[in-house]
Protein backbone atom coordinates (compact mmCIF):
# COMPACT_ATOMS: atom_id res chain seq x y z
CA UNK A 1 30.80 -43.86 154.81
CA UNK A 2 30.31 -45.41 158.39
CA UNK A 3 27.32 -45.77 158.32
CA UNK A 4 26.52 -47.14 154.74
CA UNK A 5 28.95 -49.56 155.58
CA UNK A 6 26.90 -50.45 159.07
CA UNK A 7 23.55 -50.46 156.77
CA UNK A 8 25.10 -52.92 154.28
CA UNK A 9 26.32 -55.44 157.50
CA UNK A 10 23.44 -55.11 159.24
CA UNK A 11 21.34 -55.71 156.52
CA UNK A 12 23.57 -59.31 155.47
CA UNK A 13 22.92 -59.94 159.18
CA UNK A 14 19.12 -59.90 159.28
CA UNK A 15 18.92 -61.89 155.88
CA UNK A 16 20.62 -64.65 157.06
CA UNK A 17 19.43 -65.03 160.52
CA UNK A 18 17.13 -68.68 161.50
CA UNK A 19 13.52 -68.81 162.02
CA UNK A 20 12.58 -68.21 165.51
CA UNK A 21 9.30 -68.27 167.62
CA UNK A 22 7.83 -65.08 168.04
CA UNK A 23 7.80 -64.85 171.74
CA UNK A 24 10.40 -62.50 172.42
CA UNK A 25 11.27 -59.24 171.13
CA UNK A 26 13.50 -58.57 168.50
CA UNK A 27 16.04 -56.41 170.42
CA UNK A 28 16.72 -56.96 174.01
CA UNK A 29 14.76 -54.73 176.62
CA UNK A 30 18.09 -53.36 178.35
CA UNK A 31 19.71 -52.36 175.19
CA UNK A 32 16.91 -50.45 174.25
CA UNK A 33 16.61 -48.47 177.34
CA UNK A 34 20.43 -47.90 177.82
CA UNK A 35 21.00 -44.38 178.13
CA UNK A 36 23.09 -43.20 175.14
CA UNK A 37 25.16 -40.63 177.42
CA UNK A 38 26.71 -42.76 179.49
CA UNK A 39 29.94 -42.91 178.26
CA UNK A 40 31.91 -45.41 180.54
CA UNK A 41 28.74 -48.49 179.34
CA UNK A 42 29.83 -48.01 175.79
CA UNK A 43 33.89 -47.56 176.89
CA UNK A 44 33.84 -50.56 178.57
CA UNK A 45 32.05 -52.77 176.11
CA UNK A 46 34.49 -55.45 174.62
CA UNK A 47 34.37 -57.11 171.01
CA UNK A 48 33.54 -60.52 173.30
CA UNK A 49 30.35 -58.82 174.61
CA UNK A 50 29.25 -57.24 171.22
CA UNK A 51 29.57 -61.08 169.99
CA UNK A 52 27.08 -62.43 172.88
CA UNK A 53 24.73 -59.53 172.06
CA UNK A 54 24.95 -60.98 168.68
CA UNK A 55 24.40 -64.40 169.49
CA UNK A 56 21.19 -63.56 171.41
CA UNK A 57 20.10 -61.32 169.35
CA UNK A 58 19.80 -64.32 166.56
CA UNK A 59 18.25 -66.69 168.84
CA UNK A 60 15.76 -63.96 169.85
CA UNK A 61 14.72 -63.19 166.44
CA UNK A 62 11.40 -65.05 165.03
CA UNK A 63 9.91 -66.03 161.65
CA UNK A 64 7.08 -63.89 161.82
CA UNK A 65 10.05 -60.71 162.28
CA UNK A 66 11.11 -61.39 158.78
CA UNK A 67 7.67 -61.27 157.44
CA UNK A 68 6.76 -57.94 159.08
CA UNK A 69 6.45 -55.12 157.30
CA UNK A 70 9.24 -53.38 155.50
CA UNK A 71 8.53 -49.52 158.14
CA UNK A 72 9.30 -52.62 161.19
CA UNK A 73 13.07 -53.63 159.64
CA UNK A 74 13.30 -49.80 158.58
CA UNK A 75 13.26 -49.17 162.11
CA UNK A 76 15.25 -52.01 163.11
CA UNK A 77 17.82 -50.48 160.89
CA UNK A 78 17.76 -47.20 162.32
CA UNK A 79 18.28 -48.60 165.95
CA UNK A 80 21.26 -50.37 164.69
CA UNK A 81 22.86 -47.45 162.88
CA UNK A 82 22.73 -45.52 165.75
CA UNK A 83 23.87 -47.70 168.43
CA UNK A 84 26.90 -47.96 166.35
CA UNK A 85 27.15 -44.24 165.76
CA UNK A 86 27.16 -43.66 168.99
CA UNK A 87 29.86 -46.15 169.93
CA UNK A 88 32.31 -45.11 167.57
CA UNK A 89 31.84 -41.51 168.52
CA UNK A 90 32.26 -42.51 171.88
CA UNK A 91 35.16 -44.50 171.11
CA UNK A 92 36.86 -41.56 169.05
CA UNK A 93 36.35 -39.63 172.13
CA UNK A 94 37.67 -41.32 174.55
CA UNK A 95 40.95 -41.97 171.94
CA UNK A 96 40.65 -38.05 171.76
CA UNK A 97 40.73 -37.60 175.66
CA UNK A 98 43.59 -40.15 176.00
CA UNK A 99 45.74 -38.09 173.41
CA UNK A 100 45.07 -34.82 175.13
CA UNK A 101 47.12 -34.80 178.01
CA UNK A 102 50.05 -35.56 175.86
CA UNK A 103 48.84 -32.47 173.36
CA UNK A 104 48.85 -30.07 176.34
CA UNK A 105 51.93 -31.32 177.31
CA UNK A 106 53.85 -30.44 174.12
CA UNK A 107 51.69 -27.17 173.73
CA UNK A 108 52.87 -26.49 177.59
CA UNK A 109 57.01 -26.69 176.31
CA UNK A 110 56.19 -24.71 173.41
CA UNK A 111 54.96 -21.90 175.80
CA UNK A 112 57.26 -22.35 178.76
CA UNK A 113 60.17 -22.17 175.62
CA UNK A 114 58.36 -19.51 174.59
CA UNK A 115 57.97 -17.45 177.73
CA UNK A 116 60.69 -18.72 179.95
CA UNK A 117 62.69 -21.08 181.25
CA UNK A 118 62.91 -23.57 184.51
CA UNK A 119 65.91 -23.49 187.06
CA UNK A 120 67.34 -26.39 188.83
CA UNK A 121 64.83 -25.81 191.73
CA UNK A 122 62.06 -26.03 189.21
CA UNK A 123 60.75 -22.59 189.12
CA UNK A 124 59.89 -21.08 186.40
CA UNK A 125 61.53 -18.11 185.16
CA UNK A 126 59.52 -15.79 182.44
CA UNK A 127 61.28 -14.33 179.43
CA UNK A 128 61.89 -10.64 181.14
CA UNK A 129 63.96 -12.18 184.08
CA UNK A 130 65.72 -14.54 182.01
CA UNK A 131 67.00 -11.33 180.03
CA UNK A 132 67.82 -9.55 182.58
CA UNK A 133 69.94 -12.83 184.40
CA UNK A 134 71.62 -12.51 181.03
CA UNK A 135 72.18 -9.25 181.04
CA UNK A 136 73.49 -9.01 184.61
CA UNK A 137 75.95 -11.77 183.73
CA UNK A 138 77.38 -10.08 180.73
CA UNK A 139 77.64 -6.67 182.70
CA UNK A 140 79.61 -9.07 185.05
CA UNK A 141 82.23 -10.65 182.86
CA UNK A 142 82.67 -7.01 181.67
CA UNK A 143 83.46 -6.29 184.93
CA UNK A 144 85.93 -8.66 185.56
CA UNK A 145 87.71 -8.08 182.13
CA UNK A 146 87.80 -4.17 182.85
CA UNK A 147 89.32 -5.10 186.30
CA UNK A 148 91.96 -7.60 185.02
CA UNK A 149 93.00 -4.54 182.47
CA UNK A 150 93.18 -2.39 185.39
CA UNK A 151 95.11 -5.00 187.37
CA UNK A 152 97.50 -4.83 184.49
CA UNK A 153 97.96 -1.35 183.95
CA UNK A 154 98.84 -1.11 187.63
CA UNK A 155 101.76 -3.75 187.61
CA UNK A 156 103.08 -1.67 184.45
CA UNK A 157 102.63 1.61 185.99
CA UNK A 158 104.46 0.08 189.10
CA UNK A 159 107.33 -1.38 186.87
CA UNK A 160 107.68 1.61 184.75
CA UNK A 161 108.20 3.77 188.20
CA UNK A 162 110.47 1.65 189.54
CA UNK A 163 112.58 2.20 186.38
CA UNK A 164 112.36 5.56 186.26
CA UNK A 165 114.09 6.12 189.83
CA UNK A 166 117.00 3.67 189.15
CA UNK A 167 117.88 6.07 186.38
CA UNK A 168 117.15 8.08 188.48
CA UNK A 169 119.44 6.94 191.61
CA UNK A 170 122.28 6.17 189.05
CA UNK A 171 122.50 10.41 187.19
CA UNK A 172 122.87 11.22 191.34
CA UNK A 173 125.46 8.84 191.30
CA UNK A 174 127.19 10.11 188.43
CA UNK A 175 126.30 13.90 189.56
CA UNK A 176 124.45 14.25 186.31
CA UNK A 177 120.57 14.92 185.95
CA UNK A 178 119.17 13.25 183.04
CA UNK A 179 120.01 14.67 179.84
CA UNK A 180 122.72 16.25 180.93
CA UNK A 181 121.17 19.39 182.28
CA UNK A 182 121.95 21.75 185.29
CA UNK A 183 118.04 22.01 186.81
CA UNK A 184 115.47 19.32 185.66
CA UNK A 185 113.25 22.58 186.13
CA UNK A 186 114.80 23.64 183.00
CA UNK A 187 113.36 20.57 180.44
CA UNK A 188 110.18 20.00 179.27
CA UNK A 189 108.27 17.15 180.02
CA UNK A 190 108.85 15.55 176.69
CA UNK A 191 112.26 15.97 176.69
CA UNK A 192 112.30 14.21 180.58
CA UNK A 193 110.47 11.61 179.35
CA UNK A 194 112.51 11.15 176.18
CA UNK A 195 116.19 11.25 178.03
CA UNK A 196 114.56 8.09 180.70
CA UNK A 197 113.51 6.35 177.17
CA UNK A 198 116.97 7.13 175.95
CA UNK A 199 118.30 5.86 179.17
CA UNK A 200 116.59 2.82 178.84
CA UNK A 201 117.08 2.27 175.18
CA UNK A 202 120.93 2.31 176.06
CA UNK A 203 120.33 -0.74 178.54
CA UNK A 204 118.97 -2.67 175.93
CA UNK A 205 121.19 -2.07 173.09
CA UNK A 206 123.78 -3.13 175.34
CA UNK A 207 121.67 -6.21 176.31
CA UNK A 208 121.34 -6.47 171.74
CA UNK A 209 124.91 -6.25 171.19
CA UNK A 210 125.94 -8.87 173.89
CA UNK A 211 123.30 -11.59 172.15
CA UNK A 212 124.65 -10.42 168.70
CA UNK A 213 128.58 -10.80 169.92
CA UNK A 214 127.25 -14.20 171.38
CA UNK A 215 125.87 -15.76 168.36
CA UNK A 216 128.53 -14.63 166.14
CA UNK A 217 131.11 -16.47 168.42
CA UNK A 218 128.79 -19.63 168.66
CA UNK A 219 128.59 -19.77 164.93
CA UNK A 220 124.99 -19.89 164.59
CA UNK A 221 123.28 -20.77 160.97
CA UNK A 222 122.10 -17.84 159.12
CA UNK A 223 118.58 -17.95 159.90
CA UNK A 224 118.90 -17.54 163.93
CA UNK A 225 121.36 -14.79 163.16
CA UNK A 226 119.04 -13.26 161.07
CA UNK A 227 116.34 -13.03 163.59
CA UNK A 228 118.94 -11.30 166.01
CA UNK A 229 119.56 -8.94 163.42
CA UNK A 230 116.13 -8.10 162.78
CA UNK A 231 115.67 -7.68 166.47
CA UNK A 232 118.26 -4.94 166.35
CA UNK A 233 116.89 -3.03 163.17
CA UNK A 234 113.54 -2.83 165.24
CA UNK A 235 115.51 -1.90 167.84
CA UNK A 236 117.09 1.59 166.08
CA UNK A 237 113.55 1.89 164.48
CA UNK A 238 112.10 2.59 168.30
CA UNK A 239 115.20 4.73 168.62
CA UNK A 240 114.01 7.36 165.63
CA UNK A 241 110.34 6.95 166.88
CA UNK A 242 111.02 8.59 170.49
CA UNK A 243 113.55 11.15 168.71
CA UNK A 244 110.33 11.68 165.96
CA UNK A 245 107.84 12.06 169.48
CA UNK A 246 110.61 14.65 170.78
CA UNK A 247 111.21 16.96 167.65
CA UNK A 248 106.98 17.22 167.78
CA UNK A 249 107.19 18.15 171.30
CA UNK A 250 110.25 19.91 172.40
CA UNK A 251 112.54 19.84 169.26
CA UNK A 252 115.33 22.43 170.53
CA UNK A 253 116.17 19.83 173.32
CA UNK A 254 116.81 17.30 170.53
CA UNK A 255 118.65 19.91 168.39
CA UNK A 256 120.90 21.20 171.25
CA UNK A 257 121.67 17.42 172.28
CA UNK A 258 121.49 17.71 175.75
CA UNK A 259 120.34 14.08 175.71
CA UNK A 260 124.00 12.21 174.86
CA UNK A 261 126.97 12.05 176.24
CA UNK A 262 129.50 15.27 176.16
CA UNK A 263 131.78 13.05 173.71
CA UNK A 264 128.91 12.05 171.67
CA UNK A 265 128.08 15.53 170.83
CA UNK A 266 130.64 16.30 169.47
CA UNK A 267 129.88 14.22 166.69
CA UNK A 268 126.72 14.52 166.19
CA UNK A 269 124.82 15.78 162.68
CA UNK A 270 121.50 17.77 163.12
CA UNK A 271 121.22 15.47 166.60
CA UNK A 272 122.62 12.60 165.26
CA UNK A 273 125.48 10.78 163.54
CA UNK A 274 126.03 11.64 160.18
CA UNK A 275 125.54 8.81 157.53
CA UNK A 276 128.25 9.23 155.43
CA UNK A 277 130.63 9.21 158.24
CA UNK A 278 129.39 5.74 159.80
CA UNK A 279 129.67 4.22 156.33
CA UNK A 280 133.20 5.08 156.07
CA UNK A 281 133.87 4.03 159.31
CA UNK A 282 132.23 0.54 158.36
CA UNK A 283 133.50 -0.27 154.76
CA UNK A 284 136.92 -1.21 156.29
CA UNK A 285 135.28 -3.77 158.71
CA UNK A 286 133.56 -5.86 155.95
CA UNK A 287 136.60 -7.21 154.64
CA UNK A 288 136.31 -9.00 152.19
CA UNK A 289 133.33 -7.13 150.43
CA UNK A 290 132.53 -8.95 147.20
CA UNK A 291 132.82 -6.20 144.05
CA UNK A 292 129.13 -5.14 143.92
CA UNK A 293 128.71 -4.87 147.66
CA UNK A 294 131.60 -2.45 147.96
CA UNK A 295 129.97 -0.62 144.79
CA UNK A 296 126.78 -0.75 146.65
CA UNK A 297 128.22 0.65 149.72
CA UNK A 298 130.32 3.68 148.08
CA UNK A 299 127.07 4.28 146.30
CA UNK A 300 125.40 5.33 149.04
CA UNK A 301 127.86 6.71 150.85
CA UNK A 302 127.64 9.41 147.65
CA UNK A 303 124.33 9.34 148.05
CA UNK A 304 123.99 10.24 151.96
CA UNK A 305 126.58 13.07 151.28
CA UNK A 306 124.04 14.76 148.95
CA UNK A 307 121.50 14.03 150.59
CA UNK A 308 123.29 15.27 153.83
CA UNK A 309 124.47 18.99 152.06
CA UNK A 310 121.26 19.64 151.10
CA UNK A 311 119.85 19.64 154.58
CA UNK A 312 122.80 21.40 155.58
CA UNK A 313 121.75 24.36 152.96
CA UNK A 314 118.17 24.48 153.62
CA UNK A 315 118.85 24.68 157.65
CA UNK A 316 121.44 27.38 156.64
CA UNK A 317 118.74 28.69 154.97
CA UNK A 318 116.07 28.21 157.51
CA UNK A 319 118.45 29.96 160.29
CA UNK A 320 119.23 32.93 158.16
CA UNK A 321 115.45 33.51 157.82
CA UNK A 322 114.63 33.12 161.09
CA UNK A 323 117.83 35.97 161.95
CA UNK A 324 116.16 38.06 159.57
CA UNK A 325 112.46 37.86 161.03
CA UNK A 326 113.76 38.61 164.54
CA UNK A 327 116.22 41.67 163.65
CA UNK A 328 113.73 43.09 160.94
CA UNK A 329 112.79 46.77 161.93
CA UNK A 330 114.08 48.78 164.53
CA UNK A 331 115.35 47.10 167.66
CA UNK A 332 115.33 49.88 170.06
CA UNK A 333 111.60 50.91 169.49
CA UNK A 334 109.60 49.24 172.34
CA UNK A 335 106.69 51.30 171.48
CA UNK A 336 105.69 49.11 168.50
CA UNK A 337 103.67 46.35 170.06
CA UNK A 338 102.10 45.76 166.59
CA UNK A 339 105.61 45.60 165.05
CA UNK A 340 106.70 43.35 167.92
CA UNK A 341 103.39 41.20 167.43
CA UNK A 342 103.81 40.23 163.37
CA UNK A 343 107.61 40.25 163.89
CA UNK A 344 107.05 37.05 166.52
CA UNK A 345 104.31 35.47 164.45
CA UNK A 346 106.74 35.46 161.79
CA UNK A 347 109.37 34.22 163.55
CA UNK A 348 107.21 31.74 165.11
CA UNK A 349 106.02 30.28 161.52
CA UNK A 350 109.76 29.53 160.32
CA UNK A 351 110.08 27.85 163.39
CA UNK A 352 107.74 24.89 162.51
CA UNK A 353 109.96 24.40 159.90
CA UNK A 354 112.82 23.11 161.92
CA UNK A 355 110.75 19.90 162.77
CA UNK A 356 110.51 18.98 159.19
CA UNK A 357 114.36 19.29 158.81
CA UNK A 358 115.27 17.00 161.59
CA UNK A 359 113.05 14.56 160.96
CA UNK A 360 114.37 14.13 157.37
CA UNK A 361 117.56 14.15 159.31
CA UNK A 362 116.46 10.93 160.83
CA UNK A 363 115.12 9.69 157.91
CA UNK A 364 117.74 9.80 155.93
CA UNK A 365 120.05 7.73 159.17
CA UNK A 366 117.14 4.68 159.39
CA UNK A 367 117.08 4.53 155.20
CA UNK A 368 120.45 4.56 155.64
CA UNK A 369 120.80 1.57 157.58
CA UNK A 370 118.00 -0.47 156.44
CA UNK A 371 119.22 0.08 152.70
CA UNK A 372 122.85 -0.94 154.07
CA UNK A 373 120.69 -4.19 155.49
CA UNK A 374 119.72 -4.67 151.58
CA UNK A 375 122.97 -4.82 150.36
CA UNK A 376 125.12 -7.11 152.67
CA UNK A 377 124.53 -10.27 154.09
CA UNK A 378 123.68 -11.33 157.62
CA UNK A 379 126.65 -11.76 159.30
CA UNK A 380 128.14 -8.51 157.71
CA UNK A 381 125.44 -6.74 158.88
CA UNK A 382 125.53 -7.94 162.26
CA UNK A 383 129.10 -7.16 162.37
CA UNK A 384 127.94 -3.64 161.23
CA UNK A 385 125.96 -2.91 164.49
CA UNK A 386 128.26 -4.17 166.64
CA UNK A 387 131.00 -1.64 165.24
CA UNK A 388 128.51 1.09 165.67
CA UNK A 389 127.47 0.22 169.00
CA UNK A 390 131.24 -0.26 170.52
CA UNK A 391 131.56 3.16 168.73
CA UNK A 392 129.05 4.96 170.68
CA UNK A 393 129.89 2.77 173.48
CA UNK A 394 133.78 3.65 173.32
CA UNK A 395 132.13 7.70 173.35
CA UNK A 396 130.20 7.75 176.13
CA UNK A 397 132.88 6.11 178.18
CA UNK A 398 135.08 8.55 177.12
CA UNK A 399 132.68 11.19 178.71
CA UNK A 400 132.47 9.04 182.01
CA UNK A 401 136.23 9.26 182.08
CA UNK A 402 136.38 12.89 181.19
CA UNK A 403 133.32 13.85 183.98
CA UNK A 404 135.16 11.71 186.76
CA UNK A 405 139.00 12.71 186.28
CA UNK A 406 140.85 14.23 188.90
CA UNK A 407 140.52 18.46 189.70
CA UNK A 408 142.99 18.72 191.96
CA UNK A 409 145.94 18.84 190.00
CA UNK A 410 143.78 21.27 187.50
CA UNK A 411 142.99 23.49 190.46
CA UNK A 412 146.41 24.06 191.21
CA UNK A 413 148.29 24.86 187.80
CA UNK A 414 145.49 27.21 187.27
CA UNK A 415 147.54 30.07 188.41
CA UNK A 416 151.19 29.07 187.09
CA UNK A 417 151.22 30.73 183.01
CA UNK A 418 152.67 28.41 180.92
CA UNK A 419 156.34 29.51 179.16
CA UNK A 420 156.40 29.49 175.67
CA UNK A 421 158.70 25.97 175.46
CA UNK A 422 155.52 24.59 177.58
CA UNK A 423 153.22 25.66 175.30
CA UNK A 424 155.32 24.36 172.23
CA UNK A 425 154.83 20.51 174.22
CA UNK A 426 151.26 20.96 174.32
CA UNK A 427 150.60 21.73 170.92
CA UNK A 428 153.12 18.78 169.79
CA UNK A 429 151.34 16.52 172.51
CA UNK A 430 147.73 17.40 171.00
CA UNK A 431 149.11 16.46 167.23
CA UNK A 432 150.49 13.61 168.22
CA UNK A 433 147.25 12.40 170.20
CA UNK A 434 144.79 13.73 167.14
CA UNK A 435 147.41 11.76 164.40
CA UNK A 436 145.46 9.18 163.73
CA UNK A 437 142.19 10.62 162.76
């Protein structure tokens, strides 16, 4: 296309050039014998020097050039074709050449992206090492977290210790070991653990019932009191959750109650309070109860009853059983290790029973309450666990008055018999102390 388009100029050109003496060559000397690889001759030439070439190149030009032959202009032709050829190749070239360091450069980022990257010093870092800088700095944030957790873990450890020997300072002061037993030797280490939980769970329920006396005095609106009261449902449900971990660990320390208070056990149900009885100990301080809430409440005051004899039977049952697996055969032959051997396996496999039984126990005491949370309203609810907890409260001082009385005075009449008449005003004493339960 370039060069038909040259042919068809130059040709115009030559037709319409003037008649000029044939003295002089067509073409000048020096353009002829310009070497066609240097490149910086043809680079440099203008459009203002191409026009003076023109210009002399049509004075130059005789009449006798038009009337040579037609293999002369053929020639002429050819000379012009290439000398433009050659200077827009040349010309493409050097465009190409000016556009290449600009090509590199881009083809350069694509590498360096895709090989590495530079620092802020300008080095270059390859793909391996930037990797492994990544990898080094995850390993260390790792680090730090896992040391943080540590850090943590520490403080609680720390806190948890100092706890555990203010309990432990205040059963010295009272001349008790936790749980009430002679020799900490004796207990297991789930049942030590469980009496310091217990311990603690008594600070805080004393800590729940003084913010639940507090906002019933300040009158709060429904909704605050309701949070309080939700705060001390959670707070019983953590209460059957250690006694749950305990009866899978060591359940005879929860069955023989060792854990409470000497008053307290003397209450207590399969190891706990007895539903039934804390529901009639409550109906009478809901006054007023509106028809279906009293309904509600003698309702399941039937039910816990049933509920509660049927445990009673079936741990009847589950003693009886385990009587008969240990007396079964002869007691006074030693000889029979086999006997011995399947008589204790026995034994030992009515045994996992008892776990099941008081943990139904327990139950049956959190359904209990949180079905008693269903039927009445906020505030009588949160009057409900404030009876129960100045019940248990009134209890175990009881036992802290019974532990610290006076043995003096007992030491002394130990040896004087009481007559009959003083016998007579200790019986009428005791029923008229017991006369109102």
């Amino acid at each position: 296309m370039i060069q038909s388009d040259a042919y068809t100029e130059s040709a115009g050109y030559l037709a319409a050039r003037p008649p000029t003496l044939e003295i002089f060559p067509s073409w000048p000397m020096s353009h002829l014998q310009e070497p066609y690889s240097n490149s910086q001759s043809v680079g440099s030439t203008t459009d203002s020097s191409s026009a003076q070439n023109t210009m002399s190149q049509a004075e130059l030009v005789s009449p006798a050039s038009m009337r040579s032959d037609s293999g002369q202009e053929q020639q002429q032709q050819e000379v012009l074709m290439v000398t433009i050829d050659d200077y827009n190749y040349k010309q493409g070239l050097g465009a190409a050449i000016a556009t290449a360091p600009s090509f590199q450069q881009h083809a350069g980022g694509l590498d360096m992206r895709k090989h590495g990257s530079t620092r802020k010093d300008g080095k270059l870092l390859d793909a391996k090492t930037e990797r492994r800088l990544a990898q080094n700095r995850e390993a260390a944030r790792k680090s730090r977290l896992r040391k943080k957790a540590y850090v943590q873990q520490l403080e609680t450890s720390r806190i948890r210790l100092q706890q555990i020997e203010q309990e432990l300072q205040r059963a010295r002061s009272q001349g008790l070991f936790p749980g009430g037993c002679s020799a900490p030797g004796d207990m297991s280490s789930g049942a030590v653990m469980f009496d310091m939980d217990y311990t603690r769970w008594i600070d805080d329920d004393s800590k729940c019932m003084a913010e639940l006396q507090g906002a019933l005095q300040a009158q709060l609106p429904d909704g605050n009191l309701g949070a309080i009261v939700e705060e001390c449902m959670r707070h019983y449900d953590e209460l059957f959750h250690l006694r749950a971990v305990l009866a899978s660990s060591d359940v005879f320390h929860l069955m023989t109650g060792m854990w409470a208070a000497p008053a307290e056990r003397c209450f207590l149900w399969m190891a706990g309070f007895r539903p039934s009885e804390i529901l009639k100990m409550l109906i009478p301080q809901l006054d007023p109860l509106t028809e279906q809430q009293l309904m509600g409440m003698c309702s399941l005051q039937q039910s816990s009853e049933q509920t509660e004899e049927a445990l009673a039977q079936g741990l009847h049952q589950l003693h009886q059983s385990l009587a008969d697996a240990v007396g079964g055969g002869p007691l006074n032959d030693g000889a029979d290790v086999a006997n011995y051997t399947g008589l204790m396996a026995l034994a030992l496999g009515r045994l996992e029973n008892l776990e099941s039984f008081y943990r139904q126990a327990d139950n049956l005491r959190q359904e209990t309450l949180h079905h008693m949370r269903r039927i009445l309203t906020t505030r009588q609810t949160a009057r409900c666990f404030l009876s129960i907890g100045e019940y248990n409260r009134r209890l175990r001082a009881l036992s802290s008055l019974w532990a610290s009385r006076p043995r003096e005075n007992f030491i002394a009449t130990e040896n004087v018999s009481p007559t009959g008449t003083e016998f007579q005003v200790i019986q009428q004493s005791q029923q008229n102390q017991f006369s109102g339960f």
